[in-house]
Protein backbone atom coordinates (compact mmCIF):
# COMPACT_ATOMS: atom_id res chain seq x y z
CA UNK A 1 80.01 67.74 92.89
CA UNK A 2 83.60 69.49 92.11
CA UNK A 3 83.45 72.74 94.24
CA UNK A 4 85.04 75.91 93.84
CA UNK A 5 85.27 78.68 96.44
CA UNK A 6 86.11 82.72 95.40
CA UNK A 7 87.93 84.85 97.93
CA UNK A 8 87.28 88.45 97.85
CA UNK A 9 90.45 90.87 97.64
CA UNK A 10 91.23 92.52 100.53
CA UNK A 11 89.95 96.17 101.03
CA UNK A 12 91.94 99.51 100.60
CA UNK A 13 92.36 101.55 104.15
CA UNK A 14 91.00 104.19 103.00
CA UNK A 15 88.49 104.58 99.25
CA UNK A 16 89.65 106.97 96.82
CA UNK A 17 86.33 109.36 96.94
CA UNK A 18 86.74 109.49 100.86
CA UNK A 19 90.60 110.63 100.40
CA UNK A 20 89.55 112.76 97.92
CA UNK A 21 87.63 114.76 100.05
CA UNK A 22 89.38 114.21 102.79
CA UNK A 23 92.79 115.58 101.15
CA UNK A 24 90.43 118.75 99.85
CA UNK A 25 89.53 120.15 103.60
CA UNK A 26 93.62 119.01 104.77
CA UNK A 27 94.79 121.45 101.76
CA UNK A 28 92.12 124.02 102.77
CA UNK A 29 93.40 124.02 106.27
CA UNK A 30 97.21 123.83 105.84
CA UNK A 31 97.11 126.74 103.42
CA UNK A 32 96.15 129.32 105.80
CA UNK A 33 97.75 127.35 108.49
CA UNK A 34 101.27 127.58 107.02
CA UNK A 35 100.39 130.94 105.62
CA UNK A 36 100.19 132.36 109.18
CA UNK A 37 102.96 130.25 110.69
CA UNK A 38 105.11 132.04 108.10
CA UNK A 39 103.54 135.44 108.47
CA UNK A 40 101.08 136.04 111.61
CA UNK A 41 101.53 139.64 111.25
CA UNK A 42 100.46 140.30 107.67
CA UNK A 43 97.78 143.12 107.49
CA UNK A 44 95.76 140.39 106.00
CA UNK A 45 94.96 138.75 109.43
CA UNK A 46 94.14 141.94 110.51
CA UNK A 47 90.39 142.38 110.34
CA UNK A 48 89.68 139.09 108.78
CA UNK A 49 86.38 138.52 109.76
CA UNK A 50 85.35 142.03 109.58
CA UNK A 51 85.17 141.97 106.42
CA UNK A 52 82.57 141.46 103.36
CA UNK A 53 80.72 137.82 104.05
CA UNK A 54 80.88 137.76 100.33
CA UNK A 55 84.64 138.10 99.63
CA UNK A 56 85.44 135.96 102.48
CA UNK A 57 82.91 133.50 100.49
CA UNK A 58 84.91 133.92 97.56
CA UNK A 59 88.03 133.63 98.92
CA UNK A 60 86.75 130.36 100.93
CA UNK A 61 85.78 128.93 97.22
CA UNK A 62 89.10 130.35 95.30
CA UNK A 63 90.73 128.51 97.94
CA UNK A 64 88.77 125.32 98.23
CA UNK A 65 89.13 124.65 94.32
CA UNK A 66 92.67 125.46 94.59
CA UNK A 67 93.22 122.63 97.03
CA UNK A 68 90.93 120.36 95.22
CA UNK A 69 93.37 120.65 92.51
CA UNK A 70 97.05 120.34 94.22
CA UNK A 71 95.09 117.52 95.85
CA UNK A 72 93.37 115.62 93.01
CA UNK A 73 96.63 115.60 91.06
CA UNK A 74 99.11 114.23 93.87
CA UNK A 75 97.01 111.27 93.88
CA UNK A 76 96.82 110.39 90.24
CA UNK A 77 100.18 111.55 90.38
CA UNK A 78 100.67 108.39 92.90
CA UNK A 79 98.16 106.32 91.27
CA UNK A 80 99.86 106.37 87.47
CA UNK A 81 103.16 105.56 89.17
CA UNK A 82 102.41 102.50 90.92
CA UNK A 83 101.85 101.18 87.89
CA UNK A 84 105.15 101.79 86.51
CA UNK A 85 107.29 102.12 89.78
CA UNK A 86 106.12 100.82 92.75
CA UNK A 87 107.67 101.46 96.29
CA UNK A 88 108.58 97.49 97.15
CA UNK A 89 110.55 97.47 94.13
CA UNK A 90 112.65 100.97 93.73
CA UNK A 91 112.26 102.81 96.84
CA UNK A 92 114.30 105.58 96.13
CA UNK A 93 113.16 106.08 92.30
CA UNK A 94 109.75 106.30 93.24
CA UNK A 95 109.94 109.16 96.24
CA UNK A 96 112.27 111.70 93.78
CA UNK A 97 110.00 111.12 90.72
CA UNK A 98 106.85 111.32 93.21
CA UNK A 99 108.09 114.69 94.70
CA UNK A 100 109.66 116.02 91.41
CA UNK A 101 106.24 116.01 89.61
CA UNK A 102 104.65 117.35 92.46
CA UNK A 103 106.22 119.75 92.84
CA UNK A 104 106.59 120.79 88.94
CA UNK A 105 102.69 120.37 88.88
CA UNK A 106 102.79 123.15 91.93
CA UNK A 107 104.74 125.06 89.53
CA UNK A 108 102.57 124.78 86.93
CA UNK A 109 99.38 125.63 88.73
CA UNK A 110 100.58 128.99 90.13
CA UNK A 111 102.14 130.17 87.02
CA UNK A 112 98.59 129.51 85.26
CA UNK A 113 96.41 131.61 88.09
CA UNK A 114 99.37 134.31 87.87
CA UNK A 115 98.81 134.60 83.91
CA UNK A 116 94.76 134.26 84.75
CA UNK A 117 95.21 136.74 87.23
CA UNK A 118 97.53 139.02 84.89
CA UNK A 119 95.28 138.26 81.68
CA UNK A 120 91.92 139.62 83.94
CA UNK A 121 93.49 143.05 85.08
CA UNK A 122 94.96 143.50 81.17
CA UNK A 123 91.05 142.79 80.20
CA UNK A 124 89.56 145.50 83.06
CA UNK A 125 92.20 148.05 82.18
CA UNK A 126 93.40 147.81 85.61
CA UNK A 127 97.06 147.93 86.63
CA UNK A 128 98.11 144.59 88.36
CA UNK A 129 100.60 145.71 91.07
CA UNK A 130 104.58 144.89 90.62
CA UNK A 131 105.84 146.13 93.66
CA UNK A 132 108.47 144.05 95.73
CA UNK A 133 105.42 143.61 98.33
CA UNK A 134 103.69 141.82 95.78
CA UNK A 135 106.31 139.88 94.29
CA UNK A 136 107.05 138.87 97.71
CA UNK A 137 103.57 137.95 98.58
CA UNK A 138 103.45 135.65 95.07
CA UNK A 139 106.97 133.78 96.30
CA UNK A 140 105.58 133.58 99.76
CA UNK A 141 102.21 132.04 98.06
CA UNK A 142 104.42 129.48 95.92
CA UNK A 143 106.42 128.33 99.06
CA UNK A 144 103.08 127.35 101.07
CA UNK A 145 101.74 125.52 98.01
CA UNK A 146 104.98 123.86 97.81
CA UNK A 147 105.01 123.26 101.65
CA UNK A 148 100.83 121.79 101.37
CA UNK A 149 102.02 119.88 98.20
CA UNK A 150 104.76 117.80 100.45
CA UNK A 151 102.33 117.35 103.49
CA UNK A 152 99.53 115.81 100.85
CA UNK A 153 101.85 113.90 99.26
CA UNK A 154 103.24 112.36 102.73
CA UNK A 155 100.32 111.40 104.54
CA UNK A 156 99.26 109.87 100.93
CA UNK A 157 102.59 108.20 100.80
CA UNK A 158 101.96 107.17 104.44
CA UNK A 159 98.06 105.78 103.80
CA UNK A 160 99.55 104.02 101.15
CA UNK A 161 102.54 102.13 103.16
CA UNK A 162 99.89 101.28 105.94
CA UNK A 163 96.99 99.92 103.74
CA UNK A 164 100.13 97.68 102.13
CA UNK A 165 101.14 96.41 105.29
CA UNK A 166 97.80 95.83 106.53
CA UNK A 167 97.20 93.62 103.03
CA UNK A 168 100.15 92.44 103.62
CA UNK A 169 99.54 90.86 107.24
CA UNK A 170 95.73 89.77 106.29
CA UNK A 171 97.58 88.12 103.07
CA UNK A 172 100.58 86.29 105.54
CA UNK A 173 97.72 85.39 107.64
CA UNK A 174 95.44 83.75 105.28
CA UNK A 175 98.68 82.23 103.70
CA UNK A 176 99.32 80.50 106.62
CA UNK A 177 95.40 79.07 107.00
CA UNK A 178 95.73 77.66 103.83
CA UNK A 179 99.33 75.86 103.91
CA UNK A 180 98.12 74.97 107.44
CA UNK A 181 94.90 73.41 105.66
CA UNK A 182 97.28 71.58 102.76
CA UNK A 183 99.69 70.64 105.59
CA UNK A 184 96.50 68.72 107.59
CA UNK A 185 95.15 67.12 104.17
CA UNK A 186 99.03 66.12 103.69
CA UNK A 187 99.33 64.63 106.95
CA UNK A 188 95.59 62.88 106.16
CA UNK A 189 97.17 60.81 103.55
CA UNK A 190 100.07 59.77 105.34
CA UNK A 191 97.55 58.55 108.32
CA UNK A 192 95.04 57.74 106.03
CA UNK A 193 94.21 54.20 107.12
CA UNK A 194 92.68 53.40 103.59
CA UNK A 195 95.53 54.79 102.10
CA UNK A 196 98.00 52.83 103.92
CA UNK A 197 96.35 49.67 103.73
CA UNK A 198 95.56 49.61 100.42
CA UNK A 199 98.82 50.40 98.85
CA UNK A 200 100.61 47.92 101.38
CA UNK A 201 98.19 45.47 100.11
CA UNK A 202 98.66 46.21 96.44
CA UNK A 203 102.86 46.06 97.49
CA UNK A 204 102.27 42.62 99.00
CA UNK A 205 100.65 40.98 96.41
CA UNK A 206 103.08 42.65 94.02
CA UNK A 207 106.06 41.38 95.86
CA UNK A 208 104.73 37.63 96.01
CA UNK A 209 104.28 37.85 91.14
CA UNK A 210 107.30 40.63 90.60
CA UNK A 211 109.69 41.38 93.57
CA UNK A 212 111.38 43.95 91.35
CA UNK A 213 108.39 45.81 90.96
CA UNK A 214 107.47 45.64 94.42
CA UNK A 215 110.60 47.35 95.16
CA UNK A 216 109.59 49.69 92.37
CA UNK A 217 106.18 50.03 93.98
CA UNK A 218 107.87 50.41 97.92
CA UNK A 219 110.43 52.98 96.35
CA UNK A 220 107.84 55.39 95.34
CA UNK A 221 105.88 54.58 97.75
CA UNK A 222 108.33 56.26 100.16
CA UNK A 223 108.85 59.28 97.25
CA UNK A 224 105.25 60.02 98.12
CA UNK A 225 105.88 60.42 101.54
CA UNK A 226 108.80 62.14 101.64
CA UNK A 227 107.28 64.45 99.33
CA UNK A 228 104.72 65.25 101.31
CA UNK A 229 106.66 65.73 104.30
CA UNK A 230 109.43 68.04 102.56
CA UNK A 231 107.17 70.12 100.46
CA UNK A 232 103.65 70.47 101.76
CA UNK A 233 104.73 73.49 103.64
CA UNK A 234 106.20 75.16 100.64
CA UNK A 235 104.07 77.72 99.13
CA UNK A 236 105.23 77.22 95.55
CA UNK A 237 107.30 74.39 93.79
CA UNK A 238 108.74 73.88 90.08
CA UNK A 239 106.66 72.19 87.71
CA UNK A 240 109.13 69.69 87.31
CA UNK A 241 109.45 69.06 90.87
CA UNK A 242 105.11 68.52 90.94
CA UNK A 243 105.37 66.04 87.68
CA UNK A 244 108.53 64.15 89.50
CA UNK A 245 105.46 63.41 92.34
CA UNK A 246 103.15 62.91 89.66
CA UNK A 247 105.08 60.27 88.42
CA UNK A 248 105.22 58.57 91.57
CA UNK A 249 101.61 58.86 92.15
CA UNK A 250 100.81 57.27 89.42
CA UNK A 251 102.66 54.25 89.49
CA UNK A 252 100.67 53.68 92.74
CA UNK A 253 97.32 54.43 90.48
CA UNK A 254 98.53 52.02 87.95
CA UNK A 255 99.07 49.41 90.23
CA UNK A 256 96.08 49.57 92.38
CA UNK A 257 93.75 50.51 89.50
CA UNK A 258 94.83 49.08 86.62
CA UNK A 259 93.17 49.56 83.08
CA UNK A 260 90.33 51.59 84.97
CA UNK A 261 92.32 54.93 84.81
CA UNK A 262 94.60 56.05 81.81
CA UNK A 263 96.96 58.79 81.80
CA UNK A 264 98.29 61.52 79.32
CA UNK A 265 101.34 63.39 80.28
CA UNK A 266 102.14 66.30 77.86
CA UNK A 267 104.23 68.90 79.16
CA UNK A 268 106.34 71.57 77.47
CA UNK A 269 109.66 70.89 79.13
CA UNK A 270 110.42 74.92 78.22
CA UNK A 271 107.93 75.13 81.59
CA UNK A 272 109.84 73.14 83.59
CA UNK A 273 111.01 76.01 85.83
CA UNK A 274 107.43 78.00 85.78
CA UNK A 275 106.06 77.02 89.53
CA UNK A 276 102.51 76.34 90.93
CA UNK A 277 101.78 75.39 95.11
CA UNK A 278 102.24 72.03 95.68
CA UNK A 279 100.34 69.32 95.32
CA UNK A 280 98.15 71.03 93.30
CA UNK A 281 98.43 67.77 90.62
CA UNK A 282 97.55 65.31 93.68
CA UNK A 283 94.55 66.81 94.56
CA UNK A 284 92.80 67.57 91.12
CA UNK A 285 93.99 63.88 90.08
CA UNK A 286 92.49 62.54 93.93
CA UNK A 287 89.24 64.94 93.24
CA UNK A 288 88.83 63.29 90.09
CA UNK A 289 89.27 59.67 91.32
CA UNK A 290 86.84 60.48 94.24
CA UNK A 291 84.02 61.57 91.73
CA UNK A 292 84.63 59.21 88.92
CA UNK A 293 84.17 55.20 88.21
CA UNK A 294 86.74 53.57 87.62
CA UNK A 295 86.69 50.40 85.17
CA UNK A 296 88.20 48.37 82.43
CA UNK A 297 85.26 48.48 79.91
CA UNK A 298 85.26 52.18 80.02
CA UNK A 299 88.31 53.77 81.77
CA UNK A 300 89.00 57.14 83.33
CA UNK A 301 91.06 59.40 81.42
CA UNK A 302 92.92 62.37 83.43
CA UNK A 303 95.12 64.50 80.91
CA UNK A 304 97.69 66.93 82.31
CA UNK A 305 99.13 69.35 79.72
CA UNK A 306 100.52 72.67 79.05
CA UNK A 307 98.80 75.44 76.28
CA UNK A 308 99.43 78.49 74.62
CA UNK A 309 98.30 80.46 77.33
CA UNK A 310 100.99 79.63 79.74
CA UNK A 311 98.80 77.27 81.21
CA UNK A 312 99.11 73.34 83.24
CA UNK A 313 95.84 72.16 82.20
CA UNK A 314 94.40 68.89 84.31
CA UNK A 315 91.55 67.19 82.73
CA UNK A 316 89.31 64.39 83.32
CA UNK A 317 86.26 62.60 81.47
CA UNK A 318 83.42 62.72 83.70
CA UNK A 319 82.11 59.38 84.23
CA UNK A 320 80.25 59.73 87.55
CA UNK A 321 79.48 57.42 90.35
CA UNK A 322 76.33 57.43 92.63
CA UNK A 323 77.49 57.69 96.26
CA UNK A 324 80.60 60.25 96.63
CA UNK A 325 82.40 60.14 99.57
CA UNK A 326 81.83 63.25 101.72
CA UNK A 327 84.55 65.84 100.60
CA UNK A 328 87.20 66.79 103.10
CA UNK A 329 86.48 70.64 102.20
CA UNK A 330 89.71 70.67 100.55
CA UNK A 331 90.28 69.70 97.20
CA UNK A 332 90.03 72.57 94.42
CA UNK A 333 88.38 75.40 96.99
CA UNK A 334 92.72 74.58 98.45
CA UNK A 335 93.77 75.39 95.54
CA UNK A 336 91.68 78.42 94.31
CA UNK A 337 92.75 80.07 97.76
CA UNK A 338 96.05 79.72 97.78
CA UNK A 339 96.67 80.88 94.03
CA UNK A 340 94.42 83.93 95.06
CA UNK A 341 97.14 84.96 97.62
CA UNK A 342 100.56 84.08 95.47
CA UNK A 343 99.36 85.37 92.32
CA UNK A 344 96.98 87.86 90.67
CA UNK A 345 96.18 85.17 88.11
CA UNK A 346 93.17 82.65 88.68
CA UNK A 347 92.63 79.06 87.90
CA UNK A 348 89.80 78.25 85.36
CA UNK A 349 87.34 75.64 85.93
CA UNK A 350 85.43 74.22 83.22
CA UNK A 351 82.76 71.32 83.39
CA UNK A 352 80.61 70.88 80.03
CA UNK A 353 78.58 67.55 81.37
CA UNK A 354 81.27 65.25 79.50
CA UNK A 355 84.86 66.64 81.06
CA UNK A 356 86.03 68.24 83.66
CA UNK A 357 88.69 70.55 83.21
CA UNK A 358 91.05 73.18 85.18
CA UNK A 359 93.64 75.44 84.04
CA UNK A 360 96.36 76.26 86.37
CA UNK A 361 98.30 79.31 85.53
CA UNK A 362 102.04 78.73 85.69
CA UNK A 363 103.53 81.23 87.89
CA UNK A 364 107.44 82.63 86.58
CA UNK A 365 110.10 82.04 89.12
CA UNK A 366 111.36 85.32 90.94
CA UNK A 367 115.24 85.89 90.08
């Protein structure tokens, strides 16, 4: 059977209920930290404890919603804009728009608890103090908000760099195991006894009917192999590039096969510079020569074509034989991996009982 193997994507450092809470209790803390770096000897440290359980309660709860708040909106803050700006791509942009509207939504925040706070004494018909104490005390309660604000935004900014270079190493890493594995099923072919002997077999009884297409058959016999030997560690190519191969391959199909496998080449040449990994073409056309009979009375037919979707579709009747060969474990699960790591787009397999298709999506080449 034609396998297909699903990766899982790789895990955030740190979930977005967990920081939640977490950045909740760090506001809590640095607020009354910074407030008594700036001030230890306000008469409101004085006694602290001594006083009502109740207001300390209240103050306690004032103060954890408060933080709930500066917190909860620095990371949606963060979360909206790395979907718009992201820090691999503008840097700079991204930490002054970041720390503007942080800071602005500070703003904002106090100025609504001062008009709560304003709009409660109007509605007791108590007098809200305006002394220079006080107004000091709301500027001094604005700069620690500010101060928290920065710190929360930071160590989100830093959770955020860390869990991307930690995806970013697992995502190297498993890059490398899978152009390692394409590199081994490369070198298979060129080693491949049954390979090699049957297309120097094909060449020799070519040469003694048609020299000139045994030197046809020779030449692209060695575009094959240099092929694979340039480009198997590459982890994308152009479309054209993959067809150019394609070509080659098939001539060696052709020849060794004959009228029991027919091609249909129909490529948008608009595509040409879209890319895909390479020899993504060799192994679905190998995977569906492994699985399929080949014959004159009824012959295999492998399409390879580009759709509306910005798609290379490959597609084969299925006209199964009895004894496969055991699979080398590469094949389509190769392929499947290595678009999960270059791209956030996934190929789609289809297999209705009469053809087998897949749809590779065509990847646009970086400027």
């Amino acid at each position: 059977m034609q396998d297909k193997t699903i990766y899982k994507n790789e895990k955030n450092l740190i979930s977005t209920n967990k920081k939640r809470l977490l950045f909740t209790l760090l506001s809590f803390f640095l607020i009354y930290l910074v407030a008594y770096i700036i001030d230890p000897f306000s008469s409101c440290w004085n006694g602290y404890f001594q006083r009502n359980a109740f207001e300390i309660l209240g103050e306690w709860t004032f103060t954890i919603i408060y933080s709930f708040f500066i917190s909860e909106f620095s990371i949606i803050v963060h979360k909206k804009l790395d979907r718009v700006l992201t820090w691999k791509d503008h840097p700079a942009e991204r930490l002054l728009i970041e720390t503007v509207i942080n800071l602005l939504v500070v703003l904002l925040i106090n100025l609504l608890l001062v008009y709560i706070i304003s709009h409660y004494f109007e509605l007791q018909n108590l007098t809200l103090a305006t002394s220079l104490e006080e107004k000091r005390g709301t500027i001094q309660n604005i700069s620690i908000s500010v101060m928290v604000a920065l710190l929360i935004m930071g160590i989100n900014i830093g959770i955020h760099l860390i869990n991307n270079w930690k995806n970013e190493s697992i995502r190297a890493a498993k890059l490398g195991q899978v152009i390692l594995e394409t590199e081994l099923q490369s070198l298979k072919l060129q080693i491949d006894p049954h390979f090699v002997f049957n297309n120097l077999s094909v060449l020799s009884e070519i040469i003694l009917e048609d020299q000139q297409l045994g030197y046809e058959y020779a030449e692209n016999f060695s575009k094959i192999y240099r092929y694979l030997l340039v480009n198997s560690k590459k982890d994308v190519i152009s479309l054209e590039e993959e067809l150019n191969f394609l070509d080659s391959y098939i001539f060696l199909i052709k020849n060794r096969f004959g009228e029991g496998v027919h091609f249909e080449i129909n490529v948008d040449p608009a595509k040409s510079n879209y890319q895909l990994p390479p020899l993504t073409l060799q192994l679905l056309v190998e995977n569906a020569l492994k699985h399929n009979q080949t014959n004159k009375k009824r012959s295999l037919k492998i399409k390879v074509y580009t759709n509306a979707h910005n798609q290379l579709v490959v597609e084969n009747i299925l006209i199964p034989i009895e004894n496969v060969s055991e699979s080398s474990g590469i094949g389509i699960s190769n392929i499947i991996k290595r678009y999960d790591l270059l791209s956030s787009l996934q190929p789609e397999i289809m297999n209705n009982g009469k053809t087998f298709k897949v749809n590779l999506p065509l990847i646009e080449q970086k400027s």
